[in-house]
Protein backbone atom coordinates (compact mmCIF):
# COMPACT_ATOMS: atom_id res chain seq x y z
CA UNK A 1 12.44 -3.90 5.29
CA UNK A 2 13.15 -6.08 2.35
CA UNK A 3 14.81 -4.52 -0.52
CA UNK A 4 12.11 -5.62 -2.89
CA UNK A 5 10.35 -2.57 -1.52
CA UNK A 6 13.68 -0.60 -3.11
CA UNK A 7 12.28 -0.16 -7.29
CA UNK A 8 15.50 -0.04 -9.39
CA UNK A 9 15.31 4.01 -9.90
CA UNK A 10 17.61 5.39 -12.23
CA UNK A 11 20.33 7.87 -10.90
CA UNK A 12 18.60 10.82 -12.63
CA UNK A 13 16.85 13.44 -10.22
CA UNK A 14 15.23 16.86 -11.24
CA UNK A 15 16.87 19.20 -8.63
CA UNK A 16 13.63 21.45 -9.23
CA UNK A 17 10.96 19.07 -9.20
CA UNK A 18 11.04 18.08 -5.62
CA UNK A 19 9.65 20.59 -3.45
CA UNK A 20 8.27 18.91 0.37
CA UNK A 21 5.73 16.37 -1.25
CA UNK A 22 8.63 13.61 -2.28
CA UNK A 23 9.68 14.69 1.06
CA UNK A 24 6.80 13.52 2.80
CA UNK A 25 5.99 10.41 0.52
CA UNK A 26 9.63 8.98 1.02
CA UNK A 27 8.62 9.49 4.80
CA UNK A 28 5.61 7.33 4.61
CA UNK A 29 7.71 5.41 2.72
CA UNK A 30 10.29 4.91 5.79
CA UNK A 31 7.39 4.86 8.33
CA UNK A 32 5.61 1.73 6.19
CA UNK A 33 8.75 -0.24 6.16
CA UNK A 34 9.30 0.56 10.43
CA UNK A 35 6.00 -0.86 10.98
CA UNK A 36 6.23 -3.74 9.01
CA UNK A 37 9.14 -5.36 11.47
CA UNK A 38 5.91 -4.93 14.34
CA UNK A 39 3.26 -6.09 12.09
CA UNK A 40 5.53 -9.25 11.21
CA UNK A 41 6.31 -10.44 14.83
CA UNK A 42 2.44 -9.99 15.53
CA UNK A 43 1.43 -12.14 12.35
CA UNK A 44 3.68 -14.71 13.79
CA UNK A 45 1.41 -15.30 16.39
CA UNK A 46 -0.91 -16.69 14.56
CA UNK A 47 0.77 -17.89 11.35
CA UNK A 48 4.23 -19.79 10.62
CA UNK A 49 7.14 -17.43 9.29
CA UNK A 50 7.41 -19.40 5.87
CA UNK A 51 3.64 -18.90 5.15
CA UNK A 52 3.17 -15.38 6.49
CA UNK A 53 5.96 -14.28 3.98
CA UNK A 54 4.70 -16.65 1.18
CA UNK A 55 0.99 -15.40 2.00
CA UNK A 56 2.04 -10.91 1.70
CA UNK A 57 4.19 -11.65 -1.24
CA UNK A 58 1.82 -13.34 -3.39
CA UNK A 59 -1.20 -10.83 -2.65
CA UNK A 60 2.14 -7.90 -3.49
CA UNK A 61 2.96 -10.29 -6.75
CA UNK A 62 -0.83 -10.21 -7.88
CA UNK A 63 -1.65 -6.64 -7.02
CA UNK A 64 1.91 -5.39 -9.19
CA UNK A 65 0.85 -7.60 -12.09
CA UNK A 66 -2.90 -6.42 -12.09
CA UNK A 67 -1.53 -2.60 -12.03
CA UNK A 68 1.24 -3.18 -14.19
CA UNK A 69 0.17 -5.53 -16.79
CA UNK A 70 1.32 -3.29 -19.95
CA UNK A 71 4.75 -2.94 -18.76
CA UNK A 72 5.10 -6.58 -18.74
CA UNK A 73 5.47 -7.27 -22.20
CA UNK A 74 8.75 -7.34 -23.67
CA UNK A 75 9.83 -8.94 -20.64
CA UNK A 76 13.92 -10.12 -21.17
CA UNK A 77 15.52 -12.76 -20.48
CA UNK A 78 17.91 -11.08 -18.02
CA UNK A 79 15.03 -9.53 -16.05
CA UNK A 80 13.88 -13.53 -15.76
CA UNK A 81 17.21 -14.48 -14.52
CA UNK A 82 17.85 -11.37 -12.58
CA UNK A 83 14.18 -11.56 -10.88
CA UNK A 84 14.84 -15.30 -10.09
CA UNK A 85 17.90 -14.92 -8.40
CA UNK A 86 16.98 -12.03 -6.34
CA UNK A 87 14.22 -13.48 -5.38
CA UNK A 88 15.85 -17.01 -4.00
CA UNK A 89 18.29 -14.31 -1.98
CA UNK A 90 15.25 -12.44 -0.38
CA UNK A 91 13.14 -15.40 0.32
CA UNK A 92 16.03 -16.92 2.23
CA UNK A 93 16.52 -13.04 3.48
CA UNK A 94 12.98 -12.51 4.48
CA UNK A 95 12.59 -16.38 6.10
CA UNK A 96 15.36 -15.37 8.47
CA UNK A 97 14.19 -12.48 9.85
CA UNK A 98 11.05 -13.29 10.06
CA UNK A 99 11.98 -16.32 12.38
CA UNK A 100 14.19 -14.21 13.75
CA UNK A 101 11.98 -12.10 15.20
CA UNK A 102 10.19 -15.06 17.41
CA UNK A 103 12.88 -14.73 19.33
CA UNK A 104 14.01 -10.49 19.36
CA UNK A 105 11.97 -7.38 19.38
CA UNK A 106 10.57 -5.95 16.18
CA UNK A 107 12.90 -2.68 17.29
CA UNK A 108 15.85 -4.80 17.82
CA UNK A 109 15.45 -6.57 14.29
CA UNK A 110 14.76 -3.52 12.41
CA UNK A 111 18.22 -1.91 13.70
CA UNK A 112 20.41 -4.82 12.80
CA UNK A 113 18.34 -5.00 9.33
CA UNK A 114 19.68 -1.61 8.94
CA UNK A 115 23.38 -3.06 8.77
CA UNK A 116 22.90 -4.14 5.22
CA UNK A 117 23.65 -0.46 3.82
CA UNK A 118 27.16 -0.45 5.80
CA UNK A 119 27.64 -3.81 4.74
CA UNK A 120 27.33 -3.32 0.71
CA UNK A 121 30.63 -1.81 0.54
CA UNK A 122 31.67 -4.88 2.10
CA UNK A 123 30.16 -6.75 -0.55
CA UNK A 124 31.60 -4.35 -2.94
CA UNK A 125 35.41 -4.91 -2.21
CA UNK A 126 34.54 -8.64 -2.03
CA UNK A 127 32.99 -9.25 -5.59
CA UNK A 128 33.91 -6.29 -7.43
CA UNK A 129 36.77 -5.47 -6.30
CA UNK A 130 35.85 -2.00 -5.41
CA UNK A 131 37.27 -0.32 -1.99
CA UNK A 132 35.11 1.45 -0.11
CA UNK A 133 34.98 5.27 0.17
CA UNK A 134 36.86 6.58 3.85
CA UNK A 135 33.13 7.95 5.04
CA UNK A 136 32.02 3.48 3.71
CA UNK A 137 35.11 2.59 6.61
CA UNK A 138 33.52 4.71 9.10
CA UNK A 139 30.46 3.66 8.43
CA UNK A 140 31.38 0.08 8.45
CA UNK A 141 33.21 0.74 12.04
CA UNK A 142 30.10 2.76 13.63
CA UNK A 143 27.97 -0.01 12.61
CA UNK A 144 29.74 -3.23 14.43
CA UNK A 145 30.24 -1.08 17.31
CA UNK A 146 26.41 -0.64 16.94
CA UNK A 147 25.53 -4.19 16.94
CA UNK A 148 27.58 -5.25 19.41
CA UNK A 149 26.31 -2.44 21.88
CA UNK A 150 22.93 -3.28 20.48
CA UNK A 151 23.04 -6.87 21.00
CA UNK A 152 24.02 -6.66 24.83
CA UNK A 153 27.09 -7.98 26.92
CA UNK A 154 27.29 -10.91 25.12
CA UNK A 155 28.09 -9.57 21.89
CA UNK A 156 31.39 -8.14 23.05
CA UNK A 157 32.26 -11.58 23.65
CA UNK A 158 31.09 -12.55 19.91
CA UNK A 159 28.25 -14.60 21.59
CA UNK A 160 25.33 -13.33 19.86
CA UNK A 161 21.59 -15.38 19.96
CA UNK A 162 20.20 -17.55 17.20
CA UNK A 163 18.15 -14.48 16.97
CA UNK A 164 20.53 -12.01 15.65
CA UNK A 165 22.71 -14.45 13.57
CA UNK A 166 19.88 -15.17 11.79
CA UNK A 167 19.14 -11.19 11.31
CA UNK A 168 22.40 -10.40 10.61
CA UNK A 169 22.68 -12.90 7.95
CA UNK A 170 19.46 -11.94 6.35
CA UNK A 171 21.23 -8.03 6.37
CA UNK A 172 24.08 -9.57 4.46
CA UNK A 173 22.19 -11.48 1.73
CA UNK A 174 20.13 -8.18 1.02
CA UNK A 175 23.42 -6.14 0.66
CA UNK A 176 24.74 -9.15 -1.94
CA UNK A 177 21.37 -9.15 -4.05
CA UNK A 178 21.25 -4.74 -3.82
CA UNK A 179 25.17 -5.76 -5.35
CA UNK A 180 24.00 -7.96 -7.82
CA UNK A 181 20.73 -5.89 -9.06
CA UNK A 182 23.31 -2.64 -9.11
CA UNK A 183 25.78 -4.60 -11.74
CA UNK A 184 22.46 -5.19 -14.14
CA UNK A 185 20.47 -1.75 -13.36
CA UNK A 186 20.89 -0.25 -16.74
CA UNK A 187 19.71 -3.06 -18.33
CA UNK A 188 16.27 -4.20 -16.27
CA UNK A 189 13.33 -2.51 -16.46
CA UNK A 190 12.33 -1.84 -12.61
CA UNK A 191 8.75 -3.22 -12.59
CA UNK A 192 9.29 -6.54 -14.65
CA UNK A 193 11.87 -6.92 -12.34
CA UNK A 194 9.78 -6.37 -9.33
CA UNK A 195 6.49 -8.80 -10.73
CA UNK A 196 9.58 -11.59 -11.49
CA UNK A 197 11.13 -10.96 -8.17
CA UNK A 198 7.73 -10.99 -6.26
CA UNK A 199 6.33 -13.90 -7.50
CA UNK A 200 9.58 -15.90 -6.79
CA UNK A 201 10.02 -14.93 -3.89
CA UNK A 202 6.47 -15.91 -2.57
CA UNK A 203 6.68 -19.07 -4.60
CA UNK A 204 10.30 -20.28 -3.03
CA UNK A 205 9.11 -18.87 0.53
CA UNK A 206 5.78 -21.45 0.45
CA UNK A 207 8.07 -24.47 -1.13
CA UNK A 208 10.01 -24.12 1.38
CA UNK A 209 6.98 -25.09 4.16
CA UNK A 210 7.76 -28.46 3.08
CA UNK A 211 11.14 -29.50 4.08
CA UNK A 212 10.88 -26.90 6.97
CA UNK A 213 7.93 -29.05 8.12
CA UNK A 214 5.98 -25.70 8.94
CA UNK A 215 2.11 -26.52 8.64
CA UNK A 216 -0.66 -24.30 7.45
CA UNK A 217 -1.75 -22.02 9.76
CA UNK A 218 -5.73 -21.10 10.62
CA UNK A 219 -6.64 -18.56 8.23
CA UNK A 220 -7.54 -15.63 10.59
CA UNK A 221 -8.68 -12.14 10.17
CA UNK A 222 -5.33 -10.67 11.82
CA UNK A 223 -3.53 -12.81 9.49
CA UNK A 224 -5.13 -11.91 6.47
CA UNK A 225 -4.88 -7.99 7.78
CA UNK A 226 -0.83 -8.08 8.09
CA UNK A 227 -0.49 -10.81 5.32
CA UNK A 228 -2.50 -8.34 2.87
CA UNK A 229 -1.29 -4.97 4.55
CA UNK A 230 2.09 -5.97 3.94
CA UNK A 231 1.42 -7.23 0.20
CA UNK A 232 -0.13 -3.80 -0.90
CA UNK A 233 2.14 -2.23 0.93
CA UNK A 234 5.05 -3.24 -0.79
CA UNK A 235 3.42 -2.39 -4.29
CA UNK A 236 2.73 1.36 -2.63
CA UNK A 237 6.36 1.31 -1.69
CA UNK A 238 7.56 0.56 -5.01
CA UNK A 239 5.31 3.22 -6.96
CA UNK A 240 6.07 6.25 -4.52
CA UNK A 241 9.92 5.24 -4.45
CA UNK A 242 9.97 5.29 -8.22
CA UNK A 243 8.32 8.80 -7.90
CA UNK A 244 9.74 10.43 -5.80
CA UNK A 245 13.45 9.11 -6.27
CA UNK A 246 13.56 10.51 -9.42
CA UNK A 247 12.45 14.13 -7.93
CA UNK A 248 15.04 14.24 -4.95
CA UNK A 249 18.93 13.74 -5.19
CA UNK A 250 20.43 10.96 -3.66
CA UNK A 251 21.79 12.68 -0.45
CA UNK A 252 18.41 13.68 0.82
CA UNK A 253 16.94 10.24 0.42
CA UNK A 254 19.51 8.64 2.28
CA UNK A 255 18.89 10.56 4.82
CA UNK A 256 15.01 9.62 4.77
CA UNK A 257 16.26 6.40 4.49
CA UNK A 258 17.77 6.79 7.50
CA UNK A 259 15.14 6.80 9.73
CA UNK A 260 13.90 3.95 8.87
CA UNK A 261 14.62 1.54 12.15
CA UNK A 262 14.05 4.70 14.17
CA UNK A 263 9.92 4.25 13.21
CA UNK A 264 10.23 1.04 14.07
CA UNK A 265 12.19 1.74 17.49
CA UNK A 266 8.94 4.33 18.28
CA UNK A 267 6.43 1.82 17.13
CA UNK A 268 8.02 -1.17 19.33
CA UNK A 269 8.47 0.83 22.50
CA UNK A 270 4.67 2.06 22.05
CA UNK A 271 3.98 -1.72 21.73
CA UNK A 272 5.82 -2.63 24.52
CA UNK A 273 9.34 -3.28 23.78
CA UNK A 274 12.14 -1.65 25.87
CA UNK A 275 16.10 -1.44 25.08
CA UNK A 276 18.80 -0.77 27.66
CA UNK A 277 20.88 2.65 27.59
CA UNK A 278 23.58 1.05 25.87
CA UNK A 279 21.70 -0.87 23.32
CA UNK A 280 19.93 2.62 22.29
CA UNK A 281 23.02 4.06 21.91
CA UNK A 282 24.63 1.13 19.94
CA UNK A 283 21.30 1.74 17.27
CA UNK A 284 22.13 5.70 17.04
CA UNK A 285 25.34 4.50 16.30
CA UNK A 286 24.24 2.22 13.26
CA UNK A 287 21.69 4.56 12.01
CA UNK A 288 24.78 7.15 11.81
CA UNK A 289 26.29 4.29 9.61
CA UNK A 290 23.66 4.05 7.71
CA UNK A 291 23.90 7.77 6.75
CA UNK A 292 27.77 7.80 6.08
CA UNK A 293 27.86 4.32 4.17
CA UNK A 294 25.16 6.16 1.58
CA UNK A 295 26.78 9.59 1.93
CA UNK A 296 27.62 11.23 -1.31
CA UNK A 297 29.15 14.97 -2.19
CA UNK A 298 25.96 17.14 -2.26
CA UNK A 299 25.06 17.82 -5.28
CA UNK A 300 23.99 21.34 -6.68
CA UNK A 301 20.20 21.52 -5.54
CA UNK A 302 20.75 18.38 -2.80
């Protein structure tokens, strides 16, 4: 998942508006961004990782703009500078997991992903100066524990593979740019935002090609199906999130949230993929972090 699918919602949520339907949406939601970690490693079959990311976030780019194009007037200067720099963070975000995932299963990917929510408090009590909340700690604990159960024996010796370095950096950079798009929230409009951020990041992902030497792949129909799955995808993300976040308190989509890396743990082993005892346990352990690092006081109605 790439937090570009996350629109900048507003905090306010009509206790009696949800009923089961944002429910089920913010599932589809969750179940969307579980597949995509599959439908990226089989893309990168027949594509480079720099162009298959380039490729889905232009057709997402186009698509917002051509639904959107109203909203886009008025656009600030901030949003410019706020869209640009989020974007350079998840096109260096989404370029490492995606070549990440040549070398890991989808499943395995998707659960270390999931270690940017624990880490934001991190990120928190580094640039703002803001200590995390006693449930953040134990969050932050469960999820190393996680990783390094996930990752295998190796871990526990810090000796993780190219793989998940790469991953777990990627996690990190989305936690800073969720930090730095929180500071600004009251100030951007979310879908300016999202065209600004879109666009950058599928124009810094193809630059990139260049000095990465990665050539142009065969244009292929399973290529353009995950390339252009993915891209309206992302733009389907971003209007049900925006809908249904602002019908369901905080605590229950979290908890949605949640089970994000668990789709993609089903749709792996259906493809194939297989994780040892331990490393199963280790990602139950970081989804639980997941849930406590996002955990709030319920709210009347939550």
């Amino acid at each position: 998942m790439s937090s570009t699918d996350r629109p900048l919602v507003p905090s306010r949520w009509d206790a009696n508006a949800g009923g089961r339907l944002p429910e089920v949406v913010l599932l589809g939601v969750t179940f969307i961004w579980g597949a995509s970690f599959w439908i990226i490693q089989t893309a990168l079959t027949v594509s480079g990782p720099l162009f298959f990311q380039g490729l889905r976030y232009t057709i997402a780019a186009l698509v917002l703009i051509a639904v959107s194009l109203p909203r886009l007037r008025g656009i600030t200067a901030l949003e410019w500078k706020i869209g640009l720099l989020t974007g350079a963070a998840v096109a260096i975000a989404n370029a490492l997991q995606a070549i990440g995932l040549e070398t890991i299963p989808s499943s395995k990917s998707a659960f270390i992903t999931a270690l940017y929510v624990p880490m934001v408090p991190l990120m928190q009590l580094i640039f703002l100066r803001e200590p995390p909340r006693p449930l953040a700690w134990a969050g932050i604990g469960l999820a190393f524990v996680g990783l390094t159960l996930l990752a295998g024996p190796k871990a526990a010796a810090l000796e993780f593979t190219a793989g998940e370095i790469m991953t777990v950096v990627s996690a990190a950079i989305i936690a800073a740019e969720i930090i730095l798009i929180g500071a600004y929230t009251r100030q951007l409009d979310a879908t300016r935002v999202s065209v600004v951020q879109l666009a950058s990041i599928a124009v810094f992902t193809l630059a990139g090609m260049v000095p990465m030497g990665e050539a142009l792949p065969a244009i292929s129909p399973v290529l353009l199906y995950c390339a252009g799955g993915l891209g309206l995808g992302s733009v389907v993300i971003h209007l049900a999130m925006y809908w249904a976040q602002r019908k369901l308190s905080p605590t229950r989509a979290t908890l949605i949230y949640a089970t994000e890396p668990i789709w993609a743990g089903m749709i792996g082993r259906m493809a194939g993929e297989r994780i040892p005892l331990l490393g199963l346990i280790g990602a139950l352990l970081i989804v639980v972090s997941v849930v406590l690092s996002n955990w709030r006081r319920r709210a009347p109605g939550a």
